[in-house]
PDB file of N, CA and C in Angstrom:
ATOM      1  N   UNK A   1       0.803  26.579  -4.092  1.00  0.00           N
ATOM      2  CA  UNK A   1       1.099  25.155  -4.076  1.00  0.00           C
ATOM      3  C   UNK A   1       2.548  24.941  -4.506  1.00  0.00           C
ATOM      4  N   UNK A   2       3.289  23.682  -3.455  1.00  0.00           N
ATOM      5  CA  UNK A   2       4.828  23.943  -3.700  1.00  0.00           C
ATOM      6  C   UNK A   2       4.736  22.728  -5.408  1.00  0.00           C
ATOM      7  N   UNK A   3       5.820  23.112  -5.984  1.00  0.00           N
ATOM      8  CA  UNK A   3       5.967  21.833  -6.820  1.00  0.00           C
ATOM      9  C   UNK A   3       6.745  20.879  -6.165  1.00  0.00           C
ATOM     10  N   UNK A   4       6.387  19.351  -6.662  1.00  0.00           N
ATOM     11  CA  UNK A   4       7.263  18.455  -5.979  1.00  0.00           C
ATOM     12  C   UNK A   4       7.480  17.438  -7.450  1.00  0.00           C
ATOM     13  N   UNK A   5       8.396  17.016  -7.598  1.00  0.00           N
ATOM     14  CA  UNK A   5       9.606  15.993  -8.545  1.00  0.00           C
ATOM     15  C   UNK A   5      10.012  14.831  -7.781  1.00  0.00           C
ATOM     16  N   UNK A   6       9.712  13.729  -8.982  1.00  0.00           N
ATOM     17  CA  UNK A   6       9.998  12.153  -8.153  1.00  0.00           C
ATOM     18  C   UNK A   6      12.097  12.739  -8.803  1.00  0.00           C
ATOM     19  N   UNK A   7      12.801  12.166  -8.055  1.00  0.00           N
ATOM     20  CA  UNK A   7      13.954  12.208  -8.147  1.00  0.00           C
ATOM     21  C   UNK A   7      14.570  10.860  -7.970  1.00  0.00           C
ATOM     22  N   UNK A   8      14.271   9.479  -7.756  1.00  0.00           N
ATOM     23  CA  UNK A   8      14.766   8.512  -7.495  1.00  0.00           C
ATOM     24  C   UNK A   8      13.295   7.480  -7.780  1.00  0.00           C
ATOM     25  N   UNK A   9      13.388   5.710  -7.885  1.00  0.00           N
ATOM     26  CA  UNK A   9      12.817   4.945  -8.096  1.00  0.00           C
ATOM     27  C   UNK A   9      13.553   3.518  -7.465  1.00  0.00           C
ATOM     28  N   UNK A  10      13.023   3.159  -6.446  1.00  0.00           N
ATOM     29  CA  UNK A  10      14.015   1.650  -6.069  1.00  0.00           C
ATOM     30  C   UNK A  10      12.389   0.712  -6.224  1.00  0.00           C
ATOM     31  N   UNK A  11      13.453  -0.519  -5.928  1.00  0.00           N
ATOM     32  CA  UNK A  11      12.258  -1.547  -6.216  1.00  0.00           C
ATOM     33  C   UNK A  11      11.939  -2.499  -4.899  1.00  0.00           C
ATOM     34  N   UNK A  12      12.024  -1.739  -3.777  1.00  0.00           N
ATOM     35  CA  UNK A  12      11.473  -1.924  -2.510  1.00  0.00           C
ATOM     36  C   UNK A  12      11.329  -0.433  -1.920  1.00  0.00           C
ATOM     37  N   UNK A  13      10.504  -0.753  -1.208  1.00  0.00           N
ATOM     38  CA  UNK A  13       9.944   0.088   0.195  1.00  0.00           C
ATOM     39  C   UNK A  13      11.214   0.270   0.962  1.00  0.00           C
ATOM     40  N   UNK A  14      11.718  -0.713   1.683  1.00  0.00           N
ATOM     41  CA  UNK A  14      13.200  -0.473   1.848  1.00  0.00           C
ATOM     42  C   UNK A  14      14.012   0.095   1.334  1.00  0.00           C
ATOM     43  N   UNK A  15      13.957   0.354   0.599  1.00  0.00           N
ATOM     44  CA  UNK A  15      15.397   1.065  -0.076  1.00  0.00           C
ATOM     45  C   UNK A  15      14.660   2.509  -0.080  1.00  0.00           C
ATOM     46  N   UNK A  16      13.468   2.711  -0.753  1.00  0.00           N
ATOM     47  CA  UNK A  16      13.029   3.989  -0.644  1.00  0.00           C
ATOM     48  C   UNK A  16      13.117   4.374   0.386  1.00  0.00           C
ATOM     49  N   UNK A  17      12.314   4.048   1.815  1.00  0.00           N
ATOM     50  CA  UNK A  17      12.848   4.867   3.557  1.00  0.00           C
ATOM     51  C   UNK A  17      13.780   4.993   3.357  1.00  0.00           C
ATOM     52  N   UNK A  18      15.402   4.361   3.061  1.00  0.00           N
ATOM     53  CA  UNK A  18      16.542   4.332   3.648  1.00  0.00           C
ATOM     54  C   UNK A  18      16.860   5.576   2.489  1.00  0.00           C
ATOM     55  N   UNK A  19      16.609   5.870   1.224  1.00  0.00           N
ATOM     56  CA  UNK A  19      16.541   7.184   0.993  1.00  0.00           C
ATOM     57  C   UNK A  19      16.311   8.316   1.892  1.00  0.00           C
ATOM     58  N   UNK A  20      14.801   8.426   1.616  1.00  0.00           N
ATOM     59  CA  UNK A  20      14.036   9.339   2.251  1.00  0.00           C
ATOM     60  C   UNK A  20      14.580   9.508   3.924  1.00  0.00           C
ATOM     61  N   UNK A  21      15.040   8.703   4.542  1.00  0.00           N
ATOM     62  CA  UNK A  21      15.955   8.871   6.037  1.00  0.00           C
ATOM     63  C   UNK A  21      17.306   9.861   5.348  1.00  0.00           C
ATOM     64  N   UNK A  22      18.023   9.180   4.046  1.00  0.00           N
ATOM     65  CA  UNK A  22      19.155   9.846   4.137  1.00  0.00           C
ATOM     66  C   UNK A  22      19.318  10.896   3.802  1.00  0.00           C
ATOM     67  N   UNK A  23      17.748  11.909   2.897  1.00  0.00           N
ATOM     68  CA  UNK A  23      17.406  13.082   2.678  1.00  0.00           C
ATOM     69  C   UNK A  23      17.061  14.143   4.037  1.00  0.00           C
ATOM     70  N   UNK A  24      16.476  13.197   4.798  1.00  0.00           N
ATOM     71  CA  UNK A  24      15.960  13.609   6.364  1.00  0.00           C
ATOM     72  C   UNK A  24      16.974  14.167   7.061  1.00  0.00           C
ATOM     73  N   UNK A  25      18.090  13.652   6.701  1.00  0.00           N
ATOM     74  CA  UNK A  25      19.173  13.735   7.888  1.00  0.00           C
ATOM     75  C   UNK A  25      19.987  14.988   7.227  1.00  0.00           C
ATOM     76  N   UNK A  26      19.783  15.325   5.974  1.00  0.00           N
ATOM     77  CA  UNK A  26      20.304  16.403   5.049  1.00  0.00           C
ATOM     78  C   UNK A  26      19.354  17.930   5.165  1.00  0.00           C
ATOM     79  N   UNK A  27      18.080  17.516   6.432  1.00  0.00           N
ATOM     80  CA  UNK A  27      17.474  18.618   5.905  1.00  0.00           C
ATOM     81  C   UNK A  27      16.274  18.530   4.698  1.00  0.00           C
ATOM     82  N   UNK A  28      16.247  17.797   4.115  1.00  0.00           N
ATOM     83  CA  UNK A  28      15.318  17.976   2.674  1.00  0.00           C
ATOM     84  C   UNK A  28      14.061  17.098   2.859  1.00  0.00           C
ATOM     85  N   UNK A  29      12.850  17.395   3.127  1.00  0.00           N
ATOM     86  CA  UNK A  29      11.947  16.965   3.299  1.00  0.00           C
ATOM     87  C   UNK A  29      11.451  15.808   2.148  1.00  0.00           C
ATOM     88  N   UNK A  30      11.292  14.568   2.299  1.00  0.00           N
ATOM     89  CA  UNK A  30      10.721  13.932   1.238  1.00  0.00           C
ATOM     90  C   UNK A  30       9.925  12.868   1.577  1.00  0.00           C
ATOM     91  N   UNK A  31       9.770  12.258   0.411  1.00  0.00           N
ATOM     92  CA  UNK A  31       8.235  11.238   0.950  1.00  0.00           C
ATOM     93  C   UNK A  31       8.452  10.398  -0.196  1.00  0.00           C
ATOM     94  N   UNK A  32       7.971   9.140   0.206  1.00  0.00           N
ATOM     95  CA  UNK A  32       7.779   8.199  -0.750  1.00  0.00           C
ATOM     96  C   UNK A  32       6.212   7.730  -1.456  1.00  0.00           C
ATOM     97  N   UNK A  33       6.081   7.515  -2.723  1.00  0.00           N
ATOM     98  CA  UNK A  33       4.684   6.925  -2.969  1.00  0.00           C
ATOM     99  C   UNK A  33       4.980   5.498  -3.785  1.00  0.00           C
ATOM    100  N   UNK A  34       4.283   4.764  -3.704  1.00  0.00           N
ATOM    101  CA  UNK A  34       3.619   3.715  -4.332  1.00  0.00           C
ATOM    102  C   UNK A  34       2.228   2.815  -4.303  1.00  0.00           C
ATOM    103  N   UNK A  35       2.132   1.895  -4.823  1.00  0.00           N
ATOM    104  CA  UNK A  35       0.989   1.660  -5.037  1.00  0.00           C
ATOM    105  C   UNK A  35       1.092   0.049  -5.083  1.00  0.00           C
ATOM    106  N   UNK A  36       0.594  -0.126  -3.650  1.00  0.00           N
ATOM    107  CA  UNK A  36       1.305  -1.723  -3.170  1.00  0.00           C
ATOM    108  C   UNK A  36      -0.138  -2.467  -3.255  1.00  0.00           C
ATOM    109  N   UNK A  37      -1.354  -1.706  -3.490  1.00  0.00           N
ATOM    110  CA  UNK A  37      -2.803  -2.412  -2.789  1.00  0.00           C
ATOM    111  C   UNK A  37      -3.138  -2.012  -1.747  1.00  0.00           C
ATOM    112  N   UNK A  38      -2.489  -0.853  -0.720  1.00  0.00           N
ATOM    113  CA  UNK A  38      -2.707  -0.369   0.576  1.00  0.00           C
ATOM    114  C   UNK A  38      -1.646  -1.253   1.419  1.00  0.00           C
ATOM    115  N   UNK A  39      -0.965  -2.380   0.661  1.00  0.00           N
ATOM    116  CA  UNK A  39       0.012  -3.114   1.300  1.00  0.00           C
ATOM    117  C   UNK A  39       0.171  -4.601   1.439  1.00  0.00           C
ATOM    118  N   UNK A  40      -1.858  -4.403   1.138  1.00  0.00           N
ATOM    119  CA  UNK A  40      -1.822  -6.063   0.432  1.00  0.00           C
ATOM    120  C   UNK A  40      -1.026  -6.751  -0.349  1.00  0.00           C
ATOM    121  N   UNK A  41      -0.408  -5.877  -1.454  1.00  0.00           N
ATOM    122  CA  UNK A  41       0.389  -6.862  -3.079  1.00  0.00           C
ATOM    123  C   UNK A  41       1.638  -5.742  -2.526  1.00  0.00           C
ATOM    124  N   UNK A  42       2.704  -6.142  -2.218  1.00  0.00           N
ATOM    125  CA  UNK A  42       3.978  -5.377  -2.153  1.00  0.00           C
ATOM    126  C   UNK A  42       4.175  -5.594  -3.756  1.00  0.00           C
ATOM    127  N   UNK A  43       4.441  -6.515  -4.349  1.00  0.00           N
ATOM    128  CA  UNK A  43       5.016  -7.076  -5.902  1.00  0.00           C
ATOM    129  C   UNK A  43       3.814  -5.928  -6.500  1.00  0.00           C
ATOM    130  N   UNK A  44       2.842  -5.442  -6.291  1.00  0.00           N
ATOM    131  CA  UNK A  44       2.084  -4.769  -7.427  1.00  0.00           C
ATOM    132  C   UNK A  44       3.012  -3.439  -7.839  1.00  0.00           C
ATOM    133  N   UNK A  45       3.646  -3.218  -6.573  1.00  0.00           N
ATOM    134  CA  UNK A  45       4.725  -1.683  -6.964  1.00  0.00           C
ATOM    135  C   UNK A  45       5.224  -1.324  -7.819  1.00  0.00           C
ATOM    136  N   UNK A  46       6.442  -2.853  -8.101  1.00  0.00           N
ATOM    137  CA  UNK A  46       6.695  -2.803  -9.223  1.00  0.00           C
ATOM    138  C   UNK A  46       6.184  -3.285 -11.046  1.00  0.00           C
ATOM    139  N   UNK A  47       4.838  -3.508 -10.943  1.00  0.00           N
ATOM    140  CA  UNK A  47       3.884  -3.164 -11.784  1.00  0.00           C
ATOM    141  C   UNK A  47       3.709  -1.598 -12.179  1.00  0.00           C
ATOM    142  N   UNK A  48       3.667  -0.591 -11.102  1.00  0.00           N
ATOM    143  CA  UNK A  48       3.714   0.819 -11.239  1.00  0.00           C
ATOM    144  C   UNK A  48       4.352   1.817 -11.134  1.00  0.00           C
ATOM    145  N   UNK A  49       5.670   1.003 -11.277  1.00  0.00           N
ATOM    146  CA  UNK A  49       6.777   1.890 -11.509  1.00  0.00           C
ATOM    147  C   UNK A  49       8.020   1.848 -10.311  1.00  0.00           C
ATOM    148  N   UNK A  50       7.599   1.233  -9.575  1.00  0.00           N
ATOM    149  CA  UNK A  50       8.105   0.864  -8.239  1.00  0.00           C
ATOM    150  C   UNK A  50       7.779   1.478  -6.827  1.00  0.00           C
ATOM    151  N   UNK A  51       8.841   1.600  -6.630  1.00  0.00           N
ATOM    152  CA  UNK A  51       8.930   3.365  -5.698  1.00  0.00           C
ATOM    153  C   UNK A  51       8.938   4.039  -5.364  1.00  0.00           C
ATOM    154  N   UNK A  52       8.526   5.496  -5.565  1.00  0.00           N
ATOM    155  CA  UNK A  52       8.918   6.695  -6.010  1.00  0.00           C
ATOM    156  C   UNK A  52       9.195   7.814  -5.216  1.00  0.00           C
ATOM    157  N   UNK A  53      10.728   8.290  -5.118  1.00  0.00           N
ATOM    158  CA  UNK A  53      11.190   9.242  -3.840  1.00  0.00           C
ATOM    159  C   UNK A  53      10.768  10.493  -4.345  1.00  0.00           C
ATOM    160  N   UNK A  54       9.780  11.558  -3.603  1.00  0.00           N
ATOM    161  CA  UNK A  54       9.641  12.807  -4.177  1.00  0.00           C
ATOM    162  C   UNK A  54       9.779  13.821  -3.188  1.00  0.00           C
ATOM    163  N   UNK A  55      10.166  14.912  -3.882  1.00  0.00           N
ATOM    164  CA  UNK A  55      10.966  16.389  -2.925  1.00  0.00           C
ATOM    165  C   UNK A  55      10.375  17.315  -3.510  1.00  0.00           C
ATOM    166  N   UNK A  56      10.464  18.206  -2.787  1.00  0.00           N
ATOM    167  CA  UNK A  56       9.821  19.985  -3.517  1.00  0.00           C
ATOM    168  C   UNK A  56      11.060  20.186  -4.577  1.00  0.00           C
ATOM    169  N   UNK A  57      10.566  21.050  -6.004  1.00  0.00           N
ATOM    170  CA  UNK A  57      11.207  21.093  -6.671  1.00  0.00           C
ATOM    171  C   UNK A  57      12.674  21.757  -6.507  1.00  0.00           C
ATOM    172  N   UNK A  58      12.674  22.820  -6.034  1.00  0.00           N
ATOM    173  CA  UNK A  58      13.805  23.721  -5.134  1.00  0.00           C
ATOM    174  C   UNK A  58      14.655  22.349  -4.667  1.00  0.00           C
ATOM    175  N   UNK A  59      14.506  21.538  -3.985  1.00  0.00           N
ATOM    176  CA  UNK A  59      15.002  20.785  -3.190  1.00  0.00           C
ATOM    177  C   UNK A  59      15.847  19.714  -4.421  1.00  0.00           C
ATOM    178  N   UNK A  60      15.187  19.553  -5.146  1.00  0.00           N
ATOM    179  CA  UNK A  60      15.553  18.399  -6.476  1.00  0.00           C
ATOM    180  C   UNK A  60      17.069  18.065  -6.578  1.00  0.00           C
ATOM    181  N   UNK A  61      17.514  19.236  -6.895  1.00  0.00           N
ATOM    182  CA  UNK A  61      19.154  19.123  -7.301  1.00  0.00           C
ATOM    183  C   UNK A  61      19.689  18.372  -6.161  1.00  0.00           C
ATOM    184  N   UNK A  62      19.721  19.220  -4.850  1.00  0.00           N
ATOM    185  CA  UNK A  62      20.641  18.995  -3.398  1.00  0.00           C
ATOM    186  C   UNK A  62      20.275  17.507  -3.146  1.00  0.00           C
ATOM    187  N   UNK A  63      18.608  16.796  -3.463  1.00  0.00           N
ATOM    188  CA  UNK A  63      18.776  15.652  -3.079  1.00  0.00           C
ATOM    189  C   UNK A  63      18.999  14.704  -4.167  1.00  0.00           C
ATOM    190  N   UNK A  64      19.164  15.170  -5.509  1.00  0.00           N
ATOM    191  CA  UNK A  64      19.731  13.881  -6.325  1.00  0.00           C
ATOM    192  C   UNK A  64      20.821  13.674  -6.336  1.00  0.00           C
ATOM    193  N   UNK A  65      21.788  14.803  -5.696  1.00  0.00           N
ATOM    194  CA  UNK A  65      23.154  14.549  -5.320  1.00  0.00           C
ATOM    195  C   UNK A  65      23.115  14.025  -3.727  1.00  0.00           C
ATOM    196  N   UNK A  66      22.949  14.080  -2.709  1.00  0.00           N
ATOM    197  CA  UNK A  66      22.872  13.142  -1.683  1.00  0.00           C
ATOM    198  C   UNK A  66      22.588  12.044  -2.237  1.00  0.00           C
ATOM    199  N   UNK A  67      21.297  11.368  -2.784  1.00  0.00           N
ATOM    200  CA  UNK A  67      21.297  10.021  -3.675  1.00  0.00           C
ATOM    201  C   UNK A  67      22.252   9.398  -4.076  1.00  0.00           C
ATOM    202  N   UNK A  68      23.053  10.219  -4.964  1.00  0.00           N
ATOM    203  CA  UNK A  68      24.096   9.859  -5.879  1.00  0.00           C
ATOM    204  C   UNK A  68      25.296   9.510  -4.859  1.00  0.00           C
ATOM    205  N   UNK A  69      25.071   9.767  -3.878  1.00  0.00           N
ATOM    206  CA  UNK A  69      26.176   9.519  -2.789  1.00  0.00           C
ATOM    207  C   UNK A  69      25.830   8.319  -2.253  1.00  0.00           C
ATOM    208  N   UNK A  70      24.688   7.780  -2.027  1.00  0.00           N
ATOM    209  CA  UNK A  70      24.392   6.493  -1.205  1.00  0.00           C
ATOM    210  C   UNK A  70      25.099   5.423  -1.890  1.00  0.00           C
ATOM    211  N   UNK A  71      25.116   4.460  -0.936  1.00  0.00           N
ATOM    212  CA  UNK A  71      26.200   3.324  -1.447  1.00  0.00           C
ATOM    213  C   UNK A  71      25.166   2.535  -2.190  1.00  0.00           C
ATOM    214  N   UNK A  72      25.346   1.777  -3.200  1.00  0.00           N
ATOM    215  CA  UNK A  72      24.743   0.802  -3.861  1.00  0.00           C
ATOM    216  C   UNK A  72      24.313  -0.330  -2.870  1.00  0.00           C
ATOM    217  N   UNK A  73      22.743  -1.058  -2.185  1.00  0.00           N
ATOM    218  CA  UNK A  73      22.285  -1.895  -1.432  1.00  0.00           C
ATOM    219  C   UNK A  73      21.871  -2.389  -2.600  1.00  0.00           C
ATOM    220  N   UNK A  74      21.853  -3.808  -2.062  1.00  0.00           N
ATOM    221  CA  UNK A  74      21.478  -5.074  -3.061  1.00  0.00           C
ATOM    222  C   UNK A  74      20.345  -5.651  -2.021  1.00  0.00           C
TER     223      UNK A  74
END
């Protein structure tokens, strides 16, 4: 079993894909979780933490620096 590490937290769904796309395009497989109600309550997310971008651990470093590169979205 691989290990996988949340490495990032935004407070939309949006912003998490537009991560997880800009990890995609680097090669680094990742995925987002939260916990919206199945999609019913978007606002419940951030009740649980928000967001959460996660990668295989190996992968961790290379994509918290791609992250660290994305431009600040408001």
């Amino acid at each position: 079993m691989t290990d996988i590490v949340e490495i990032a937290q935004f407070s939309s769904e949006f912003e998490a894909q537009l991560a997880v796309a800009d990890l995609a395009s680097s090669g680094i497989e990742a995925t987002m979780v939260t916990d919206d109600g199945g999609g019913a309550i978007p606002s419940m997310s951030m009740l649980t933490g928000g967001v959460r971008v996660i990668v295989r651990a190996e992968d961790a470093e290379a994509a918290s620096q791609i992250l660290g590169r994305m431009p600040e979205r408001d």
